[in-house]
PDB file of N, CA and C in Angstrom:
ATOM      1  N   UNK A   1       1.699   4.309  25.087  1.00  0.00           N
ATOM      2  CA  UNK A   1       2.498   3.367  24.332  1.00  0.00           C
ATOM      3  C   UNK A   1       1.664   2.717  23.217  1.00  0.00           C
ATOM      4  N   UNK A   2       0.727   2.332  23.622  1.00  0.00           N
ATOM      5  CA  UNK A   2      -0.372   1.461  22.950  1.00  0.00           C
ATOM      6  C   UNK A   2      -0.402   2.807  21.205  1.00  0.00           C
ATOM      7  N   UNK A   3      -1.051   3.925  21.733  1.00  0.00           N
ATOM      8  CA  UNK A   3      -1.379   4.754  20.577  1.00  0.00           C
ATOM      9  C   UNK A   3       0.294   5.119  19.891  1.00  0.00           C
ATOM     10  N   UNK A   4       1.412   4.998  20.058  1.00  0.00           N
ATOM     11  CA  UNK A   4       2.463   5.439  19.317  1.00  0.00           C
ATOM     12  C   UNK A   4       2.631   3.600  18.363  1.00  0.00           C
ATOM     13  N   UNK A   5       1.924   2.717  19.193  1.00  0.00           N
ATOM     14  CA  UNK A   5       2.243   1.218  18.521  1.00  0.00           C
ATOM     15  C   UNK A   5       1.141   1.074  16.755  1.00  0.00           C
ATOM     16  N   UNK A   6      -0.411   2.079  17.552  1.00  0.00           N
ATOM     17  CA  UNK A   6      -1.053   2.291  16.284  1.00  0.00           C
ATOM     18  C   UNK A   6      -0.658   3.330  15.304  1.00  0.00           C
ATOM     19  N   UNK A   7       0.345   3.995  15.468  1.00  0.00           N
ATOM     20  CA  UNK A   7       0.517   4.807  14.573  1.00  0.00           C
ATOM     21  C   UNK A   7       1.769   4.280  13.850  1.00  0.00           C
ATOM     22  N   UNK A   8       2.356   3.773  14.354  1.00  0.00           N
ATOM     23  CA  UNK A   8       3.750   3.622  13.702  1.00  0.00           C
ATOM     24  C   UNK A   8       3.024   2.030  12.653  1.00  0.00           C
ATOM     25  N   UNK A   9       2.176   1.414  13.191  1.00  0.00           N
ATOM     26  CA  UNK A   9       1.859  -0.039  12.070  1.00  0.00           C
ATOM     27  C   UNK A   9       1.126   0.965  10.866  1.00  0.00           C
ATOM     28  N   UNK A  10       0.373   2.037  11.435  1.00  0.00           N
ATOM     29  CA  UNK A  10      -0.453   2.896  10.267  1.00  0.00           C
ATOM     30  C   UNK A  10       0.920   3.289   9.365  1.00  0.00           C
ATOM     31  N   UNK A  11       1.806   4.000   9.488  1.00  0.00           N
ATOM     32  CA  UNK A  11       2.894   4.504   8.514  1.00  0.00           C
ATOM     33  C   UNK A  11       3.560   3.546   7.882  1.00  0.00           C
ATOM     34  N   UNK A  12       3.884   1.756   8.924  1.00  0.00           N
ATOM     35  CA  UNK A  12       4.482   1.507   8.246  1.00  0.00           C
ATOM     36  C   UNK A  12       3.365   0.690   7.273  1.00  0.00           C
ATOM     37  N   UNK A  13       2.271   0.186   7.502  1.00  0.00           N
ATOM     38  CA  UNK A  13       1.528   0.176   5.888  1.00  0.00           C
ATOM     39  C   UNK A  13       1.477   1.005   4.901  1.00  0.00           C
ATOM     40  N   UNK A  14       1.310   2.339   4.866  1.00  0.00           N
ATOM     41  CA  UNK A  14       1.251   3.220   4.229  1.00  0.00           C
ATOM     42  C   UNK A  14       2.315   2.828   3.296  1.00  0.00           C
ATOM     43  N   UNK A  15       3.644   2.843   3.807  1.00  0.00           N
ATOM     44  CA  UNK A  15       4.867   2.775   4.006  1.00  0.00           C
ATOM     45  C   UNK A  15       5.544   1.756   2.657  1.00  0.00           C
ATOM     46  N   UNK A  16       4.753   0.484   2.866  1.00  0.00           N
ATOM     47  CA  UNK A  16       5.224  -0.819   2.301  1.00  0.00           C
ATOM     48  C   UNK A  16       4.113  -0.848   0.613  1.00  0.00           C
ATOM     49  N   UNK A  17       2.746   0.155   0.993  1.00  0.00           N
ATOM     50  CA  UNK A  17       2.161   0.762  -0.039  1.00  0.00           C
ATOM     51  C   UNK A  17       3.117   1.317  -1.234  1.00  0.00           C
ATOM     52  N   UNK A  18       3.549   2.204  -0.732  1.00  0.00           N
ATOM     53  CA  UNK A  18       4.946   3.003  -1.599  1.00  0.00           C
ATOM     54  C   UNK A  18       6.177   2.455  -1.777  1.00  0.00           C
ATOM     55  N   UNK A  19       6.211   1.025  -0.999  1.00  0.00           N
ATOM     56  CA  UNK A  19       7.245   0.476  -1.463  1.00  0.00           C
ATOM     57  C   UNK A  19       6.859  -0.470  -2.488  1.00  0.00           C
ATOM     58  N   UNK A  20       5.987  -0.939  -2.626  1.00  0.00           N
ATOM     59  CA  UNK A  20       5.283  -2.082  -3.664  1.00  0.00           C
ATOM     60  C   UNK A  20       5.445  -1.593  -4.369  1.00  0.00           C
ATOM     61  N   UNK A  21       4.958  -0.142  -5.289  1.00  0.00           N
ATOM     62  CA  UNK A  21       4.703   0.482  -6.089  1.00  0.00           C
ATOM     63  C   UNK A  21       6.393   0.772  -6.816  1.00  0.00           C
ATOM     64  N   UNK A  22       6.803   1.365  -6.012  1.00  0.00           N
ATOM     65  CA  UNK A  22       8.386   1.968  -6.532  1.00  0.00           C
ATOM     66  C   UNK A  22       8.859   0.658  -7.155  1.00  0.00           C
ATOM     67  N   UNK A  23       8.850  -0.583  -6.390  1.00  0.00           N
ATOM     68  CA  UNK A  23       9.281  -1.654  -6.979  1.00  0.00           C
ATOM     69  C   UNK A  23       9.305  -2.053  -8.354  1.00  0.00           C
ATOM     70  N   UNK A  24       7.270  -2.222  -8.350  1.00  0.00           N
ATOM     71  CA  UNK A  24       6.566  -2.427  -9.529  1.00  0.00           C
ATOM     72  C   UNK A  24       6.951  -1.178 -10.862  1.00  0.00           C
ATOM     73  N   UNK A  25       7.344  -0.215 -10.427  1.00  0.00           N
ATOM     74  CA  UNK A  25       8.053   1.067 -11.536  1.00  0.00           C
ATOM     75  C   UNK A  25       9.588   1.655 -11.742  1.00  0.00           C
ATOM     76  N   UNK A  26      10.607   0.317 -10.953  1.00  0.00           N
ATOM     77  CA  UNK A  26      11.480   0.472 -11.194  1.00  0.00           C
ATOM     78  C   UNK A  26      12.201  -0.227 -12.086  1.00  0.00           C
ATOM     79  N   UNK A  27      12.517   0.686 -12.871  1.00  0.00           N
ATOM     80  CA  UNK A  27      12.886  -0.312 -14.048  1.00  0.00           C
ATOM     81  C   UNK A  27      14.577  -1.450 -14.138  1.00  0.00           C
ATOM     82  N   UNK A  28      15.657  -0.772 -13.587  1.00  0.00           N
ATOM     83  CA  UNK A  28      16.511  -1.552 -13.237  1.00  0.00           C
ATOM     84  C   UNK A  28      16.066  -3.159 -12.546  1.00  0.00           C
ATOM     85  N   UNK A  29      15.419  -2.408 -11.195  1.00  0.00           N
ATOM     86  CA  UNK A  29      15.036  -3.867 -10.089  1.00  0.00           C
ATOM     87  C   UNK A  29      14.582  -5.051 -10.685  1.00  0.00           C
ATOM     88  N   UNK A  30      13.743  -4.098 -11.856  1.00  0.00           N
ATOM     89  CA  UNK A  30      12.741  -5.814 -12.656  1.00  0.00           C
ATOM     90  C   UNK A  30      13.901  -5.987 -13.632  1.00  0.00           C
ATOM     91  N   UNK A  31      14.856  -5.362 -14.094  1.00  0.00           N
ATOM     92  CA  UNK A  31      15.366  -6.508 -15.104  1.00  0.00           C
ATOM     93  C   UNK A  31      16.721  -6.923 -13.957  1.00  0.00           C
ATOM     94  N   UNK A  32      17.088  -6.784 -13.122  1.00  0.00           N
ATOM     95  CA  UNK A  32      17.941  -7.783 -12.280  1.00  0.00           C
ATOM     96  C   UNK A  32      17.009  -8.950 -11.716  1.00  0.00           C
ATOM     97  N   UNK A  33      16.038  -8.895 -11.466  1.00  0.00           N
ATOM     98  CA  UNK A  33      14.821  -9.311 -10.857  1.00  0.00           C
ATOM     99  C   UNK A  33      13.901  -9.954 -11.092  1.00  0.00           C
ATOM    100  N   UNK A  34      13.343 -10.581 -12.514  1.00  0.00           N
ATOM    101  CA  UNK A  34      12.070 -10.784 -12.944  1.00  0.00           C
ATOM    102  C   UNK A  34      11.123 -11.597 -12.006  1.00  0.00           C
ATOM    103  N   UNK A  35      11.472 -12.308 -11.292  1.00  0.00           N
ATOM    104  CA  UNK A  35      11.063 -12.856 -10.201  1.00  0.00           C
ATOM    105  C   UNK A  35      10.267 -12.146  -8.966  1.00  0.00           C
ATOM    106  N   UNK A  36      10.877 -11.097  -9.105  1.00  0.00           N
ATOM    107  CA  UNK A  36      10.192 -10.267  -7.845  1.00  0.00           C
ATOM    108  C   UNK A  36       8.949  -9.454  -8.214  1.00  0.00           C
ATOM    109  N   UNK A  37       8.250  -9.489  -9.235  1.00  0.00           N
ATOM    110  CA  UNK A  37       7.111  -9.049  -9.772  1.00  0.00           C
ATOM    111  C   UNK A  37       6.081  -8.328  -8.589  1.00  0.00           C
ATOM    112  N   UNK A  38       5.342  -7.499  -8.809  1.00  0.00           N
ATOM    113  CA  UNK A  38       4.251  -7.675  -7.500  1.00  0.00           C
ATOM    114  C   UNK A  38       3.266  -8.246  -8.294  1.00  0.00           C
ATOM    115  N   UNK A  39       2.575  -8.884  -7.152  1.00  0.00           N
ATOM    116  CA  UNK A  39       1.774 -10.319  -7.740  1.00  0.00           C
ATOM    117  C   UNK A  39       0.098  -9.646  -6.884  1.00  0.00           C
ATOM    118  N   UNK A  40      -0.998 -10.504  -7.278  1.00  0.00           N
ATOM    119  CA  UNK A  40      -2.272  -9.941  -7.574  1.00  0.00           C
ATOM    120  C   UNK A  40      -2.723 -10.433  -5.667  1.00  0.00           C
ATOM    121  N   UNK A  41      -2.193 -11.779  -5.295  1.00  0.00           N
ATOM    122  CA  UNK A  41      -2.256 -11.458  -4.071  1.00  0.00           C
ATOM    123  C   UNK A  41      -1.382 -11.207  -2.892  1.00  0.00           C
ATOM    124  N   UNK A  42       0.390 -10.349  -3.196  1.00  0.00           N
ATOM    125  CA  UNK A  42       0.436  -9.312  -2.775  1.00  0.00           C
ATOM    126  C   UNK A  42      -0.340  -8.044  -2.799  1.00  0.00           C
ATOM    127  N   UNK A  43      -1.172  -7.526  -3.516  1.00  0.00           N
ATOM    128  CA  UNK A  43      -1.509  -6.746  -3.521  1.00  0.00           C
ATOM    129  C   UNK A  43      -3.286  -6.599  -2.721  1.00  0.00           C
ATOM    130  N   UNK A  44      -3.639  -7.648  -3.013  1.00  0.00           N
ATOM    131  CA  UNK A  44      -4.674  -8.586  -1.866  1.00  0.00           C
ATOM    132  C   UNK A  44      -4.732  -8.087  -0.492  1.00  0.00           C
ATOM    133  N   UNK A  45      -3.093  -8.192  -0.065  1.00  0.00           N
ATOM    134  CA  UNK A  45      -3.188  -8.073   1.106  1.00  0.00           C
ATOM    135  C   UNK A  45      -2.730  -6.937   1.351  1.00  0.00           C
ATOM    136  N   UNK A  46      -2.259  -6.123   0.580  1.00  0.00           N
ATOM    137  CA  UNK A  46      -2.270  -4.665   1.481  1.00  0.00           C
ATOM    138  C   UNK A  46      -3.340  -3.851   0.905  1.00  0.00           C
ATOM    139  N   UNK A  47      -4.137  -4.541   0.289  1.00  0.00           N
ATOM    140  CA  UNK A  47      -5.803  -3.777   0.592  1.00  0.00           C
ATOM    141  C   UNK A  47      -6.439  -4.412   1.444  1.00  0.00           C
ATOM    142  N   UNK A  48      -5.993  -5.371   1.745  1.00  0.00           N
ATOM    143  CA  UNK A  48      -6.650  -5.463   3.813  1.00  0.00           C
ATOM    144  C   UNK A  48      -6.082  -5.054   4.445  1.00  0.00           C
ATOM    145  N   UNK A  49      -4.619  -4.878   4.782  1.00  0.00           N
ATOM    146  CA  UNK A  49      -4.169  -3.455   5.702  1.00  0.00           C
ATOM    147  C   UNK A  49      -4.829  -2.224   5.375  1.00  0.00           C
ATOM    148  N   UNK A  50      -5.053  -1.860   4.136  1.00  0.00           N
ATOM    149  CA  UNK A  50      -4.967  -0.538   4.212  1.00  0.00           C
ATOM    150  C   UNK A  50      -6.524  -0.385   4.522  1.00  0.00           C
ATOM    151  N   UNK A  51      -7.702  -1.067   4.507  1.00  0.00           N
ATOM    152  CA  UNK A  51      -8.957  -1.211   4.694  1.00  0.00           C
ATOM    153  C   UNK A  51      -8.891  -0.749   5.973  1.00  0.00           C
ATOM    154  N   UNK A  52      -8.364  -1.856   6.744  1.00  0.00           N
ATOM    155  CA  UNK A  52      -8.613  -1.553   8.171  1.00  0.00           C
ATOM    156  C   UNK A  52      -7.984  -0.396   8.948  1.00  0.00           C
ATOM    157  N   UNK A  53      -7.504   0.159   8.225  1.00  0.00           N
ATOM    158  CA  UNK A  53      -6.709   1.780   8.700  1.00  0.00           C
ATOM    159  C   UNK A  53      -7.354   2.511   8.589  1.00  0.00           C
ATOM    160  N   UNK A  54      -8.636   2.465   7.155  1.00  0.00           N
ATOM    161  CA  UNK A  54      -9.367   3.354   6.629  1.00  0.00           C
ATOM    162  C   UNK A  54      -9.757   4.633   7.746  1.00  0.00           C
ATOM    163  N   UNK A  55     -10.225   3.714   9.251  1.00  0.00           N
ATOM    164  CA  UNK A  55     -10.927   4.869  10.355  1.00  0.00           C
ATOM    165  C   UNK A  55     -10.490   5.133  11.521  1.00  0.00           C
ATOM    166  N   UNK A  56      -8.784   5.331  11.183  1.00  0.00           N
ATOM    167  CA  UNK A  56      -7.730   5.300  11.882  1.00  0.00           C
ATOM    168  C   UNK A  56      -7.705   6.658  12.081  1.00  0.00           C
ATOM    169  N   UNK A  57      -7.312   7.354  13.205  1.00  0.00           N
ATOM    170  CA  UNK A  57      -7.360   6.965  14.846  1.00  0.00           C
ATOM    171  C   UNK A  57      -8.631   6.992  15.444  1.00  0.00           C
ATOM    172  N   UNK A  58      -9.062   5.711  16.126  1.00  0.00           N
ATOM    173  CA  UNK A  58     -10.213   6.241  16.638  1.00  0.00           C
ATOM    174  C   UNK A  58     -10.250   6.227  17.999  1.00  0.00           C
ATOM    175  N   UNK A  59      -9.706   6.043  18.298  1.00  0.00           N
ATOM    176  CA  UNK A  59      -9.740   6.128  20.274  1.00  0.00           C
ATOM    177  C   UNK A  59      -9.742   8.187  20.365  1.00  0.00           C
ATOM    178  N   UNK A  60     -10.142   8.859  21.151  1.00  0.00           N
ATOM    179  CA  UNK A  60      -9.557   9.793  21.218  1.00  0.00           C
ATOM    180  C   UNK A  60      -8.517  10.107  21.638  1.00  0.00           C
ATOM    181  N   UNK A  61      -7.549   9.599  22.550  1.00  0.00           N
ATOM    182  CA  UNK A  61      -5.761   9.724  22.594  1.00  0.00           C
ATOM    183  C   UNK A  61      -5.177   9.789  21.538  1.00  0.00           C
ATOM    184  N   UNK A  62      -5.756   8.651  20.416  1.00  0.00           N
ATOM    185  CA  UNK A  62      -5.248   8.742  19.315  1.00  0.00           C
ATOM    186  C   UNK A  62      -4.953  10.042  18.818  1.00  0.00           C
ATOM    187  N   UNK A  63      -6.584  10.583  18.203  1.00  0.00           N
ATOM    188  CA  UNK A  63      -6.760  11.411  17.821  1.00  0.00           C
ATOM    189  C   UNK A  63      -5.753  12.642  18.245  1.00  0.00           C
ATOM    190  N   UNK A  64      -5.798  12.921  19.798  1.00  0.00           N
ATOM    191  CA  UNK A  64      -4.988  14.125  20.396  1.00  0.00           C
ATOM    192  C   UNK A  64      -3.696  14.434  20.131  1.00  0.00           C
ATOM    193  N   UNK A  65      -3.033  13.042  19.754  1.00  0.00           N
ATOM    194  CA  UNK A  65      -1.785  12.863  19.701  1.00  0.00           C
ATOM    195  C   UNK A  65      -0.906  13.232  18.126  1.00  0.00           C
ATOM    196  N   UNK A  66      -2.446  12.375  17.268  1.00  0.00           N
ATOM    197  CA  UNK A  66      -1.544  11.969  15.700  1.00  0.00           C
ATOM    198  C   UNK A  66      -3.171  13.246  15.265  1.00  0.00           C
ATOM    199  N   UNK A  67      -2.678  14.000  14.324  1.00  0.00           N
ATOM    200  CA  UNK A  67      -4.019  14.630  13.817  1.00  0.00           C
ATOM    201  C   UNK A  67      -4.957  14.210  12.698  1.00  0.00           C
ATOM    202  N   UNK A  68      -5.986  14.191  12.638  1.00  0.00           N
ATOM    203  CA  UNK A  68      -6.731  13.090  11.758  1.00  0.00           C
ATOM    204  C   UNK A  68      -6.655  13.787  10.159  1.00  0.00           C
ATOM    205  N   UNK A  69      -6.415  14.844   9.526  1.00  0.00           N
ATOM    206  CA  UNK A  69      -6.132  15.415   8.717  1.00  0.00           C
ATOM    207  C   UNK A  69      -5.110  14.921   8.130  1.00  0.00           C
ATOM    208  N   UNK A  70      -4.200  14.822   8.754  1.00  0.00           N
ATOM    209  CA  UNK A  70      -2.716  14.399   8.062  1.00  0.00           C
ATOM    210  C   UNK A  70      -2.737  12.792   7.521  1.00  0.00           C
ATOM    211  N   UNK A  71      -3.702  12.347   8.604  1.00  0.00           N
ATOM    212  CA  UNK A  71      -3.450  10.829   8.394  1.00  0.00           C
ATOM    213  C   UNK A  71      -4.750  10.311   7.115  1.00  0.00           C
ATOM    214  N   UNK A  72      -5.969  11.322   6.998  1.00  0.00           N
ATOM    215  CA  UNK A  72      -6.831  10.811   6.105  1.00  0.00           C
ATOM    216  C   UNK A  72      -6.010  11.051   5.043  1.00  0.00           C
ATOM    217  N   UNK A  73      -5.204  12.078   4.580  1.00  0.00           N
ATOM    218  CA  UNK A  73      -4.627  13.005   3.563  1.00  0.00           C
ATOM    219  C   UNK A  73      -3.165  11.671   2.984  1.00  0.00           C
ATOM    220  N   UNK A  74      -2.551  10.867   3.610  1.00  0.00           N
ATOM    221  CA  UNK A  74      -1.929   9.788   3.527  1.00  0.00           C
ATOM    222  C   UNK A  74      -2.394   8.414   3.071  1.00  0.00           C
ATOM    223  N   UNK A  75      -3.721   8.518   3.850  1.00  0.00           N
ATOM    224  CA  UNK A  75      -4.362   7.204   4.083  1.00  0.00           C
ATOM    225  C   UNK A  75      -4.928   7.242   2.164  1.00  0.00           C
ATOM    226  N   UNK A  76      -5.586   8.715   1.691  1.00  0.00           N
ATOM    227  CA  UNK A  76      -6.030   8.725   0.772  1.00  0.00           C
ATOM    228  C   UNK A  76      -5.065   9.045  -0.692  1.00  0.00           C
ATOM    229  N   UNK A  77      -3.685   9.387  -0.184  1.00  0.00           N
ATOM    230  CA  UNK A  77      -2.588   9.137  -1.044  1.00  0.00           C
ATOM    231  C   UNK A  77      -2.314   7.432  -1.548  1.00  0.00           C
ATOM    232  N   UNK A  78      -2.518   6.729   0.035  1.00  0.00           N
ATOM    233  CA  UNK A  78      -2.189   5.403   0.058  1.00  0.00           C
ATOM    234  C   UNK A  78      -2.762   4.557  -1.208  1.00  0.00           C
ATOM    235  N   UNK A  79      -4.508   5.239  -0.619  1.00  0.00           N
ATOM    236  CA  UNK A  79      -5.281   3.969  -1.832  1.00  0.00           C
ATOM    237  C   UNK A  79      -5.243   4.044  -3.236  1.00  0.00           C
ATOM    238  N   UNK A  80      -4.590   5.351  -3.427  1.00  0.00           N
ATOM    239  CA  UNK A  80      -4.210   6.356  -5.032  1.00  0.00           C
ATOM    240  C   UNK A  80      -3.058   4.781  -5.298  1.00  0.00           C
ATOM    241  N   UNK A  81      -2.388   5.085  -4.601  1.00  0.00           N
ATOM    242  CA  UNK A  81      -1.138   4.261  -5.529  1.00  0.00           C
ATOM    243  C   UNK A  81      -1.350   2.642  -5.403  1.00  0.00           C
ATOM    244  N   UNK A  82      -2.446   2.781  -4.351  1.00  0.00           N
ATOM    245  CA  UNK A  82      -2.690   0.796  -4.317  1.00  0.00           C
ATOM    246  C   UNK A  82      -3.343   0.050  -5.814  1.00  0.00           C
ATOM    247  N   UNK A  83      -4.198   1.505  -6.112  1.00  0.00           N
ATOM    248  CA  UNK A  83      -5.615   1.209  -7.055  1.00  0.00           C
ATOM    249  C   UNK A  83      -4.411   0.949  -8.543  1.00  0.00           C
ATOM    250  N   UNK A  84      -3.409   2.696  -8.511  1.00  0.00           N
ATOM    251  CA  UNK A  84      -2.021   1.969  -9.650  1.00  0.00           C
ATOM    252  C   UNK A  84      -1.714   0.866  -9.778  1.00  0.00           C
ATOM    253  N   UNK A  85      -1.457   0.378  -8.668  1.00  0.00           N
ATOM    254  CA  UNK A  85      -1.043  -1.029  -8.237  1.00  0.00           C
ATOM    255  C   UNK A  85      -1.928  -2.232  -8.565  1.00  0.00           C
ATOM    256  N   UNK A  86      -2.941  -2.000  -8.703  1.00  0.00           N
ATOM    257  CA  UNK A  86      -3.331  -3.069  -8.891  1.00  0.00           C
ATOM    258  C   UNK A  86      -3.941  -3.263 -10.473  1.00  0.00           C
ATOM    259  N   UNK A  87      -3.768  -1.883 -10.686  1.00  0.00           N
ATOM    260  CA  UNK A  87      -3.857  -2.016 -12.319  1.00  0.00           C
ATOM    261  C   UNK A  87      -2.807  -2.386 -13.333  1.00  0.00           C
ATOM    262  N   UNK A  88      -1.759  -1.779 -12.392  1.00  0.00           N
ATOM    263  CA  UNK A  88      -0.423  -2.684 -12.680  1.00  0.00           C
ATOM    264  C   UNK A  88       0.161  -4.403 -13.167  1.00  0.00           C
ATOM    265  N   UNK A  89      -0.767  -4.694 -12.384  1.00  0.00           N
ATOM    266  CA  UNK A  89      -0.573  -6.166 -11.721  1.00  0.00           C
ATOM    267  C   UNK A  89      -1.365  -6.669 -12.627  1.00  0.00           C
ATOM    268  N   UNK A  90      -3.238  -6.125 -13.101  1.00  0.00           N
ATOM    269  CA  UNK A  90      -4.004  -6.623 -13.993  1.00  0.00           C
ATOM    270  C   UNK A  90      -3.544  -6.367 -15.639  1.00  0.00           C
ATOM    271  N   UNK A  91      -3.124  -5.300 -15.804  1.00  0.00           N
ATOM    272  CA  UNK A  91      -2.422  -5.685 -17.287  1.00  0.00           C
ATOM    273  C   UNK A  91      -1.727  -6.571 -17.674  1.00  0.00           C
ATOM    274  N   UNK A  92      -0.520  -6.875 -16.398  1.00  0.00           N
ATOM    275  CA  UNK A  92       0.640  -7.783 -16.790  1.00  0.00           C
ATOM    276  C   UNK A  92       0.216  -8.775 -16.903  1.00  0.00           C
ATOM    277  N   UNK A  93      -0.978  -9.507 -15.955  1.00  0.00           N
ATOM    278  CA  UNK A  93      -1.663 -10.572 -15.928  1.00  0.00           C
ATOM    279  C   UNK A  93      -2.208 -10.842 -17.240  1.00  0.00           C
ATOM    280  N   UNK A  94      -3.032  -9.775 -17.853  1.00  0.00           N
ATOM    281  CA  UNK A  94      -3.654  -9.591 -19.395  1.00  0.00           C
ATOM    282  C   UNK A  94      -2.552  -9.506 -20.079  1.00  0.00           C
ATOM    283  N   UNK A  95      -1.426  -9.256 -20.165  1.00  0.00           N
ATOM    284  CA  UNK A  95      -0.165  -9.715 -21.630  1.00  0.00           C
ATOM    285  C   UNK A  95       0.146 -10.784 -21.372  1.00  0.00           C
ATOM    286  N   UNK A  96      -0.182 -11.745 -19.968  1.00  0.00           N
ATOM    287  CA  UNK A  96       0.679 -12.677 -19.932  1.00  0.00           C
ATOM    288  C   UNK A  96      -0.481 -13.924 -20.605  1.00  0.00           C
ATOM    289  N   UNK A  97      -1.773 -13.738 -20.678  1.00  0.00           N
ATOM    290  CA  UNK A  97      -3.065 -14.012 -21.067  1.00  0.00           C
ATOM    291  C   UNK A  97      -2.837 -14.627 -22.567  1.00  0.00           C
ATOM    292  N   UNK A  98      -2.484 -13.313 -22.870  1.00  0.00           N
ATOM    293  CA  UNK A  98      -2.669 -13.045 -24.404  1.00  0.00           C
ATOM    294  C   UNK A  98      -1.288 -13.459 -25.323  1.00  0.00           C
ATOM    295  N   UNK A  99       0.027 -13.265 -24.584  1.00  0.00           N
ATOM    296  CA  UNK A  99       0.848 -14.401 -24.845  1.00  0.00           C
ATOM    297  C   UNK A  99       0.551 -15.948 -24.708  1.00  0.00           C
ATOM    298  N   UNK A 100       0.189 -16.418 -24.420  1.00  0.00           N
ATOM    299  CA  UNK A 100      -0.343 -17.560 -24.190  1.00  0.00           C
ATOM    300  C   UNK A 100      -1.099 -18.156 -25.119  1.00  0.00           C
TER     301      UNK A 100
END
């Protein structure tokens, strides 16, 4: 039970990774939306989720169960679109700078 509880919090970070992002690049959502921006510490904090996943699974049940290939291969999709993300977040911050 315990190892299906670490895998399913691993996907759904992954998870909320790809949802930040779609957000931050959807263009309808932000103009119904301007409010819902992703902000510099949302993004804060799912580079501390996704940190601590980094050496996910490590128990060996884990391992037997979920295969470590699939999950580095995700884990390293993950930080692809966080790093977008947060470059995202630092431009807007820099126009909002420079308007000013």
């Amino acid at each position: 039970m315990r190892v299906q509880s670490e895998q399913s919090y691993f996907e759904h970070t992954i998870d909320e990774v790809d949802f930040e992002y779609d957000l931050a690049t959807y263009d309808r959502y932000e103009s119904k939306n301007p409010d819902g921006a992703v902000t510099r510490k949302r993004v804060q904090i799912l580079t501390w989720r996704l940190y601590a996943l980094s050496q996910y699974p490590e128990s060996i049940t884990s391992k037997l169960f979920y295969p470590n290939k699939k999950n580095q291969e995700r884990i390293e999709k993950a930080w692809a679109t966080l790093l977008n993300l947060h470059e995202m977040v630092l431009e807007e911050e820099q126009k909002e700078n420079e308007s000013q």
